[in-house]
Structure formats: C-alpha cells, structure tokens
C-alpha atoms as a PDB file:
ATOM      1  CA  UNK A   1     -46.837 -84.510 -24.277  1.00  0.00           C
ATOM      2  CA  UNK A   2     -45.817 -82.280 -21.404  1.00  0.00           C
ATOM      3  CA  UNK A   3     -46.160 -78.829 -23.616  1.00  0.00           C
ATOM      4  CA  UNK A   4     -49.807 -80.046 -24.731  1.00  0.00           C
ATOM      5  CA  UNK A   5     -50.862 -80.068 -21.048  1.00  0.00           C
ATOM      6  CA  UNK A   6     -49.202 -76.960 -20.095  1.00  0.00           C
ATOM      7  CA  UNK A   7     -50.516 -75.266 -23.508  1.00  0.00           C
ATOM      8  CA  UNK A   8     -54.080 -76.659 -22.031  1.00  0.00           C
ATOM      9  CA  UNK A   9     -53.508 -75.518 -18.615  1.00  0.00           C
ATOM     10  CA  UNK A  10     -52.467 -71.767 -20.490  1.00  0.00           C
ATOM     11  CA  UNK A  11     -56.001 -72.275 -22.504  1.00  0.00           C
ATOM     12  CA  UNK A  12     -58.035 -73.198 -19.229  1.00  0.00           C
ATOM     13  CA  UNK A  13     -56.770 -70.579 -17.500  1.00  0.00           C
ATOM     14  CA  UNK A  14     -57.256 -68.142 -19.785  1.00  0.00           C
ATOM     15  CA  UNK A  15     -60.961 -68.708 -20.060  1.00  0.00           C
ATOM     16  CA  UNK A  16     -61.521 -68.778 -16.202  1.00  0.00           C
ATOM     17  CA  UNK A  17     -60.197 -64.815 -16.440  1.00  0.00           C
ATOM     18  CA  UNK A  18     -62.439 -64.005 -18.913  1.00  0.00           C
ATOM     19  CA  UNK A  19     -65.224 -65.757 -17.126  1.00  0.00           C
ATOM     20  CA  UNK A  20     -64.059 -63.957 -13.549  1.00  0.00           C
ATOM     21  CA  UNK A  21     -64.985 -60.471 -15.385  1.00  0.00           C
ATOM     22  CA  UNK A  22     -68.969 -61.392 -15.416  1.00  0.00           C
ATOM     23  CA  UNK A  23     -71.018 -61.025 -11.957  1.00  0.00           C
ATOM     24  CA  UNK A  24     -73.412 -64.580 -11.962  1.00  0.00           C
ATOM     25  CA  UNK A  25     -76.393 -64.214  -9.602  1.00  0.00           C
ATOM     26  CA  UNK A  26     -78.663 -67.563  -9.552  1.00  0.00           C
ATOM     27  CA  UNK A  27     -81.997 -66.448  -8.533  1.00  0.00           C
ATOM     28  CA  UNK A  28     -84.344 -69.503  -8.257  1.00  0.00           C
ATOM     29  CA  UNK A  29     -83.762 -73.094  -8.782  1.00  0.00           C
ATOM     30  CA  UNK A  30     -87.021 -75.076  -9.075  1.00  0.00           C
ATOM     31  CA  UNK A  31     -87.405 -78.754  -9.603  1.00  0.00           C
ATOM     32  CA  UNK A  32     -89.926 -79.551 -12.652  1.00  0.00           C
ATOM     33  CA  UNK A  33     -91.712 -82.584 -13.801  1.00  0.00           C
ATOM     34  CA  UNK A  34     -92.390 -84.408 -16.575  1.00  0.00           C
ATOM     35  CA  UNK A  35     -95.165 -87.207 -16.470  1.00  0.00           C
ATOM     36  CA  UNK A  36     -94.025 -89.469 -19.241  1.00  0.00           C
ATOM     37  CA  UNK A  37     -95.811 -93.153 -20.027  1.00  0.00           C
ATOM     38  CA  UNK A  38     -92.944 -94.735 -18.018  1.00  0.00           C
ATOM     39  CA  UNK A  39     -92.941 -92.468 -14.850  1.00  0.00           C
ATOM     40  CA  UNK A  40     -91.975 -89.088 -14.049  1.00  0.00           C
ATOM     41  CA  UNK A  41     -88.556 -86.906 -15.661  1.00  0.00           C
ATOM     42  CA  UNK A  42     -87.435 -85.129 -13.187  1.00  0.00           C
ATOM     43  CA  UNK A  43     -85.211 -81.768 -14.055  1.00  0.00           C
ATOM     44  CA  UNK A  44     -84.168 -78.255 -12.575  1.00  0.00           C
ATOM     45  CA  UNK A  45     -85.089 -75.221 -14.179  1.00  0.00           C
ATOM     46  CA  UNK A  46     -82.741 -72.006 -12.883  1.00  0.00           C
ATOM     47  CA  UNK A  47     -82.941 -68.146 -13.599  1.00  0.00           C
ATOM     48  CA  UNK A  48     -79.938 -66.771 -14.049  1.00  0.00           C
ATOM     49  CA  UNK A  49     -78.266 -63.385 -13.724  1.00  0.00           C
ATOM     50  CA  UNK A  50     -75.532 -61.929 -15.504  1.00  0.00           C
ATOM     51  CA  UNK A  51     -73.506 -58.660 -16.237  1.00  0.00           C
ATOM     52  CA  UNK A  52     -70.341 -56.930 -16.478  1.00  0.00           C
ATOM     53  CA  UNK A  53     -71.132 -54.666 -13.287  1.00  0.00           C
ATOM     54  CA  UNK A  54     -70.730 -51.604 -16.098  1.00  0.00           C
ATOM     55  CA  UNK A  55     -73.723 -51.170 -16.903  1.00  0.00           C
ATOM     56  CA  UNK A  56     -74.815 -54.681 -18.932  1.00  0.00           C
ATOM     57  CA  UNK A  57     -76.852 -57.538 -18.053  1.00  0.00           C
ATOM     58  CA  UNK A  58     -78.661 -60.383 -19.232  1.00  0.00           C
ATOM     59  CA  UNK A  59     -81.055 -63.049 -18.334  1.00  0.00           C
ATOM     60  CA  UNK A  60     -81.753 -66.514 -19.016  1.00  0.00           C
ATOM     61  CA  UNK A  61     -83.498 -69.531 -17.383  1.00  0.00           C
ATOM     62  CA  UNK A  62     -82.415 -73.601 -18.629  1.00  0.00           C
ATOM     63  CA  UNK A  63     -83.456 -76.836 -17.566  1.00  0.00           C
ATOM     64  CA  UNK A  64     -81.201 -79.601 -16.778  1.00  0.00           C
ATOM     65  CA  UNK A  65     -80.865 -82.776 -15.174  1.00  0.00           C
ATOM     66  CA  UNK A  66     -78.738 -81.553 -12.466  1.00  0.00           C
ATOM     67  CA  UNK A  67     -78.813 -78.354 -10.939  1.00  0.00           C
ATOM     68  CA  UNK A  68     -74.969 -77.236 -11.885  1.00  0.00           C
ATOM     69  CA  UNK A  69     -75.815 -78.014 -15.309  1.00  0.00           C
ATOM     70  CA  UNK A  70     -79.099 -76.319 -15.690  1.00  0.00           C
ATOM     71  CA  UNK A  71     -76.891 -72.939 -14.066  1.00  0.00           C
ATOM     72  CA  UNK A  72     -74.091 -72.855 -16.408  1.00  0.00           C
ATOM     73  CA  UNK A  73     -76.712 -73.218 -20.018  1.00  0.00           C
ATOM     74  CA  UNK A  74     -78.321 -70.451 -18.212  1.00  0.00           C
ATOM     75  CA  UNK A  75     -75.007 -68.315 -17.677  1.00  0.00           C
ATOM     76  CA  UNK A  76     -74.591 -69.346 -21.525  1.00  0.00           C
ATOM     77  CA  UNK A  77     -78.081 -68.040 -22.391  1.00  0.00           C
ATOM     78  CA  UNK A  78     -77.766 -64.735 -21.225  1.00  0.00           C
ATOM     79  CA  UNK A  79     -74.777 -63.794 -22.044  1.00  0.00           C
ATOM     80  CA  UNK A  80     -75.832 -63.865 -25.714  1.00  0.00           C
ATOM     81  CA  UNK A  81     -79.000 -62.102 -24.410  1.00  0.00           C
ATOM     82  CA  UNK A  82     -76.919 -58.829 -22.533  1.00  0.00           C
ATOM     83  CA  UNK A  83     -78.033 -55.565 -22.967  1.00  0.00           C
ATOM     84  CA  UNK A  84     -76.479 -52.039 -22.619  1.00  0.00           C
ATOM     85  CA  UNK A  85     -78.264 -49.440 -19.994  1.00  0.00           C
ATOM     86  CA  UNK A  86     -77.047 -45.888 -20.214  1.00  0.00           C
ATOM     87  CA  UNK A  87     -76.405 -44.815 -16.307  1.00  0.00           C
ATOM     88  CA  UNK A  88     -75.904 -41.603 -15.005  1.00  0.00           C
ATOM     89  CA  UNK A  89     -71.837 -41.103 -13.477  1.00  0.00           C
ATOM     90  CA  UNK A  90     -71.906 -44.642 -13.449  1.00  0.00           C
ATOM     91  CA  UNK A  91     -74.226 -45.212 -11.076  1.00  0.00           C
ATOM     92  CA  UNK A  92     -77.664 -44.758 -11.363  1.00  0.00           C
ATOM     93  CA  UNK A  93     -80.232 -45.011 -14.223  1.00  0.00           C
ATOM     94  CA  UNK A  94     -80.564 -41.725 -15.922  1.00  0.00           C
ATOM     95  CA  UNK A  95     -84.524 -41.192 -15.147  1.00  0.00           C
ATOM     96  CA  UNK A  96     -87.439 -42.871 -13.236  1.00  0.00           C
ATOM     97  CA  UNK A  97     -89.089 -44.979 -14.857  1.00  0.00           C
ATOM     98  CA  UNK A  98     -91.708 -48.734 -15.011  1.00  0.00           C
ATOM     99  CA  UNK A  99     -92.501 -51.425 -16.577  1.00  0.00           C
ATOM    100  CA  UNK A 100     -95.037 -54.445 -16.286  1.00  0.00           C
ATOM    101  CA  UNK A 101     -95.483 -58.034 -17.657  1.00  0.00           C
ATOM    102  CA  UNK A 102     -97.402 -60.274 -16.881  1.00  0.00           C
ATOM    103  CA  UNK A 103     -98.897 -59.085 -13.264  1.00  0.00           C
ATOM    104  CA  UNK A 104     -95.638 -58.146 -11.951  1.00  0.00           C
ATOM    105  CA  UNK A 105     -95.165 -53.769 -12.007  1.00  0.00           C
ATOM    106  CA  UNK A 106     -91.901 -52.291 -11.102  1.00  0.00           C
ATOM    107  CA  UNK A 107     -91.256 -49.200 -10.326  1.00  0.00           C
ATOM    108  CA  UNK A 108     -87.450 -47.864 -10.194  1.00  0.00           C
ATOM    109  CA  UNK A 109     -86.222 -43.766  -9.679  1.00  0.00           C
ATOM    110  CA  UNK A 110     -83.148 -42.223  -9.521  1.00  0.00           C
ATOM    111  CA  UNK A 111     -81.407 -41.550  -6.116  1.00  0.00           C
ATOM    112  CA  UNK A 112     -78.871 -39.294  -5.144  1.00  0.00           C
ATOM    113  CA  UNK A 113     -75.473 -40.857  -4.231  1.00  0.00           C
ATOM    114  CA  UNK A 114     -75.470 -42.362  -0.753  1.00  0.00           C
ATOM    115  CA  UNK A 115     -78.399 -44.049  -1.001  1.00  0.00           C
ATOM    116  CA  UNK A 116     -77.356 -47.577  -2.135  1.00  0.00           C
ATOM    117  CA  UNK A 117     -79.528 -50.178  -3.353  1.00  0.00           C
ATOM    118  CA  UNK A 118     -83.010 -50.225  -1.622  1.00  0.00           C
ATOM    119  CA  UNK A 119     -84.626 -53.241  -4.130  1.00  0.00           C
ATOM    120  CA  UNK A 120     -85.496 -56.758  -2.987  1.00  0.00           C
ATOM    121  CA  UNK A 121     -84.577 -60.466  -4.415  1.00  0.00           C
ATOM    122  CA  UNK A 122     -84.533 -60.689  -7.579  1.00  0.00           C
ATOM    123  CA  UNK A 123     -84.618 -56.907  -8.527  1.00  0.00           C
ATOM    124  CA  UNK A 124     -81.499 -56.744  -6.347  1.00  0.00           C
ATOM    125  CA  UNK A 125     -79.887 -59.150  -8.034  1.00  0.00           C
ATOM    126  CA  UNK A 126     -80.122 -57.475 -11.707  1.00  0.00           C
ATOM    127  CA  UNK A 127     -79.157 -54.199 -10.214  1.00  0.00           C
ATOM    128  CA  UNK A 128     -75.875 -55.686  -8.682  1.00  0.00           C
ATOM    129  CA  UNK A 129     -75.042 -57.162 -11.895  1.00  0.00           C
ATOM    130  CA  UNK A 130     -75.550 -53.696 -14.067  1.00  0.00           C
ATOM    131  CA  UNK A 131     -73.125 -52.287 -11.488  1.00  0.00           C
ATOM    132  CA  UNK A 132     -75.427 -49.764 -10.313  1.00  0.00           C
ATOM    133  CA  UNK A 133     -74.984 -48.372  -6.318  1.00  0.00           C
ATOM    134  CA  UNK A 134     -78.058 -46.170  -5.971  1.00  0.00           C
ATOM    135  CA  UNK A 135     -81.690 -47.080  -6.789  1.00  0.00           C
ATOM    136  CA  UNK A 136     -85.151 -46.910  -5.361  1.00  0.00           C
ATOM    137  CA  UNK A 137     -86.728 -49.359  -7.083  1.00  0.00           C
ATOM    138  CA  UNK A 138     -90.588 -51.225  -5.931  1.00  0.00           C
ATOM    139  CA  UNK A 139     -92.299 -54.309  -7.320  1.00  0.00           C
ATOM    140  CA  UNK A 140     -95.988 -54.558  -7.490  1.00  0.00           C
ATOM    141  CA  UNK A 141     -98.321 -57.521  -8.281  1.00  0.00           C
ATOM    142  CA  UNK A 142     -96.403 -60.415  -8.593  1.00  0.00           C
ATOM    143  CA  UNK A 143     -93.646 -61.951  -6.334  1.00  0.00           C
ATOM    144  CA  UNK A 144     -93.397 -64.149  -9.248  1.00  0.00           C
ATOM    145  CA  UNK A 145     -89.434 -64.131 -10.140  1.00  0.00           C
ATOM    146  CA  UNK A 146     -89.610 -64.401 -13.656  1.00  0.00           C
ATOM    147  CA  UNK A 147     -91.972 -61.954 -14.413  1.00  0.00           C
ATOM    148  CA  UNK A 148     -90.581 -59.411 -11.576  1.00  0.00           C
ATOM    149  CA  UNK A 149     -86.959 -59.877 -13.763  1.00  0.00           C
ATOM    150  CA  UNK A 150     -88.315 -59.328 -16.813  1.00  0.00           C
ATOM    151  CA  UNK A 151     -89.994 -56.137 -16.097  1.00  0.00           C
ATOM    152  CA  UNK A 152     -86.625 -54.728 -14.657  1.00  0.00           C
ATOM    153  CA  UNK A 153     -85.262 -55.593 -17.820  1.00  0.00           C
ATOM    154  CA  UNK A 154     -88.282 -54.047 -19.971  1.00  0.00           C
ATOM    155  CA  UNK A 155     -87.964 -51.214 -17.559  1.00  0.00           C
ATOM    156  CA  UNK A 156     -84.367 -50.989 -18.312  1.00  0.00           C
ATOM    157  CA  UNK A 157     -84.260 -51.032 -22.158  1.00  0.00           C
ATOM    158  CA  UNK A 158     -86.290 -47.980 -22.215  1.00  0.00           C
ATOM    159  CA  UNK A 159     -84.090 -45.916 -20.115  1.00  0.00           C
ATOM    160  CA  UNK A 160     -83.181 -43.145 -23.007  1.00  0.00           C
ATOM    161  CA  UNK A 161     -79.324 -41.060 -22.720  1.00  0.00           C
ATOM    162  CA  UNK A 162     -79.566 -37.606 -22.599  1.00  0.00           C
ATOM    163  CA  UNK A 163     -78.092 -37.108 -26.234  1.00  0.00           C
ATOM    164  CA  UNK A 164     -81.309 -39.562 -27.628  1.00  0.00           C
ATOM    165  CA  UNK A 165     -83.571 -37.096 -26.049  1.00  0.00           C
ATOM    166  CA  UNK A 166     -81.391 -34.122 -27.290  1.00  0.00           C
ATOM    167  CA  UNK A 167     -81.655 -35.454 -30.511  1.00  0.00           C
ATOM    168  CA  UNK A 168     -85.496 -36.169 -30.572  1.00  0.00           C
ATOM    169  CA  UNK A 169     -85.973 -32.366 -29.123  1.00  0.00           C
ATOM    170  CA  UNK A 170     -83.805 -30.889 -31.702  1.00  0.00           C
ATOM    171  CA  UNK A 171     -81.664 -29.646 -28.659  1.00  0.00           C
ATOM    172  CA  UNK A 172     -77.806 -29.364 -28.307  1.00  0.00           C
ATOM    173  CA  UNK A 173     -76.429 -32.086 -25.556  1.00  0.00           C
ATOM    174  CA  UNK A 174     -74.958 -29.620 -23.152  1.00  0.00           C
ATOM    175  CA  UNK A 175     -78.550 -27.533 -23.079  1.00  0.00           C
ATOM    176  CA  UNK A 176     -80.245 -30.996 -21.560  1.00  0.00           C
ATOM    177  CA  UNK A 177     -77.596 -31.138 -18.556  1.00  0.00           C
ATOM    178  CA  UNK A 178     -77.394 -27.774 -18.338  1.00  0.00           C
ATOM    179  CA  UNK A 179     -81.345 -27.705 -17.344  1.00  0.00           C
ATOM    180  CA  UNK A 180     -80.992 -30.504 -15.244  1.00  0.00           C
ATOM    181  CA  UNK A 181     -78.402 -29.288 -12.986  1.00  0.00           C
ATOM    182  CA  UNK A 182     -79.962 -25.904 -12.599  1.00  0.00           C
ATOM    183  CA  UNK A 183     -82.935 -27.630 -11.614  1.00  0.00           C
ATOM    184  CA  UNK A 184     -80.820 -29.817  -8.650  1.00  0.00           C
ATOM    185  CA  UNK A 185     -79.023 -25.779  -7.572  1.00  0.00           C
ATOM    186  CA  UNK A 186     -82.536 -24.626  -7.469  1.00  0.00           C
ATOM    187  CA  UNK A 187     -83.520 -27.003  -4.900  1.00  0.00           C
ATOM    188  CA  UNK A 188     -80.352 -26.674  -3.329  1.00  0.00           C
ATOM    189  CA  UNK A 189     -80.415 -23.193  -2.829  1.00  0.00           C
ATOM    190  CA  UNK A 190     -84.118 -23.199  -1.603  1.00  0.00           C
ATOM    191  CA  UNK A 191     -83.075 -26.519   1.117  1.00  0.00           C
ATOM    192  CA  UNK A 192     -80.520 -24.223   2.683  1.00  0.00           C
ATOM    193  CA  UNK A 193     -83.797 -21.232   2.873  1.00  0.00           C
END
C-alpha cells in the first residue's frame, strides 16, 4: 500500500514539473447566462494564455461552472492549439507586421534590444508567454479581448523566417542577413554623422 502512494506521489509530481515549464496568463473571466424554462444557468467563461516563453503560444477560452474549472479546460484547450513564431535572437519577431478580425487591428514592429515590451492587456499577455522582451505593438478598434488576442495570433502566424523568404526569392540564406545588417551599419554610420 505504502509504495502505491509514494509511486503516486512520484507520478503527481512529475506532472506538476512538466506543467511548471508553460507560462498561464488568464486574461478575462466573465460570468454568462443561460435562461432555461426553470431559471437561469449560471457559468464562467475564461480566455486563457499559454506558451513555453520560447517562442510558442496558444489560446483558448472554456466555460465552466466554477471559475477554477472553466481556467484549467482552457489551459487544456490551448495547449493543443500552440503555435511556433520564428523570433529574431530570441527576442523579437523577425518583421513588422498586422492583422485584424473582427474590428479589433493590431499593429506590432520590431524594436531594437532595450526597449522591452510597450503592448497593453491582453496583447501583453501573449507576448510574455512567446517569451519575447522587445516589441512595439498597438491595437486599434476594438478593446474587445477576444478579438484583440486573436489578431496577435493571426498577426503572429504570418511572421515568415528569413530562410522562407530566401527560399521564395531564390536567394541563398546568408545574402538575406547579410542585406539586413548592412542596412542597420548604414544607419549607424550616418547616426554618428
């Protein structure tokens, strides 16, 4: 009896490790309602954030009866629904770029180390969950925090790696970088003029 609770406690542990690896932001909780013939069903709906903090992320919203319930089918949900963005040294996304759904616009560029994250609510919380440190990123339209997520997301998945483009251009990998940073020691070189 003893070794099939310390085999459990060796199994539970185990799993709380490989859960401590994800970053879990909750971004809204909202109470919903059902009008049914005998009353009302009451239930809490959560959006949920979460990623490795190396560059994937997912998002997924659930509905519960209580509110720690509706958070962890969430955390469930989008960790079947993560998806890989290519950053640049690890910490930005490799070019500027938007997306829109819905009425919600977001805009997010590239910033030069330093800078940190300048994003608000929910943005913020998908960026701290890819792991990345500098971004310039604005919303547009809607404060809604649905549709602002899932334009960072659509935004996101269309964020191309250098060799893609390389390999669309016909182009070797090095000659991409290569033009890139000559471009950054041209305006260098013209900063210090």
């Amino acid at each position: 009896m003893a070794r099939m609770e310390k085999s459990n406690k060796r199994q539970a542990g185990a799993s709380n490790e490989v859960q401590e690896q994800f970053i879990e932001r909750l971004v809204s909780v909202r109470r919903v309602t059902k009008v049914v013939k005998g009353g009302k069903n009451m239930r809490f709906s959560a959006l949920v954030i979460i990623g490795d903090g190396k560059g994937s992320a997912g998002y997924a919203t659930a509905k519960a009866r209580e509110v720690p319930d509706a958070v962890k089918k969430a955390a469930e949900k989008a960790k079947k629904r993560m998806i890989r963005v290519s950053l640049r040294e690890g910490r930005t996304i490799r070019h500027d770029i938007s997306a829109r759904v819905g009425a919600g616009h977001v805009f997010l560029r590239t910033a030069p180390a330093g800078t940190g994250v300048i994003a608000g609510g929910a943005m913020r919380s998908v960026f701290e969950a890819l792991g990345i440190q500098d971004i310039v990123s604005k919303s547009v339209g809607s404060g809604n925090y649905h549709n602002v997520v899932r334009a960072t997301f659509e935004a996101l998945k269309n964020v191309i790696p250098p060799k893609q483009v390389a390999a669309k251009l016909g182009k070797k990998y090095t000659d991409i970088l290569e033009r890139r940073f000559a471009g950054q020691q041209r305006t260098v070189a013209s900063e210090e003029d």
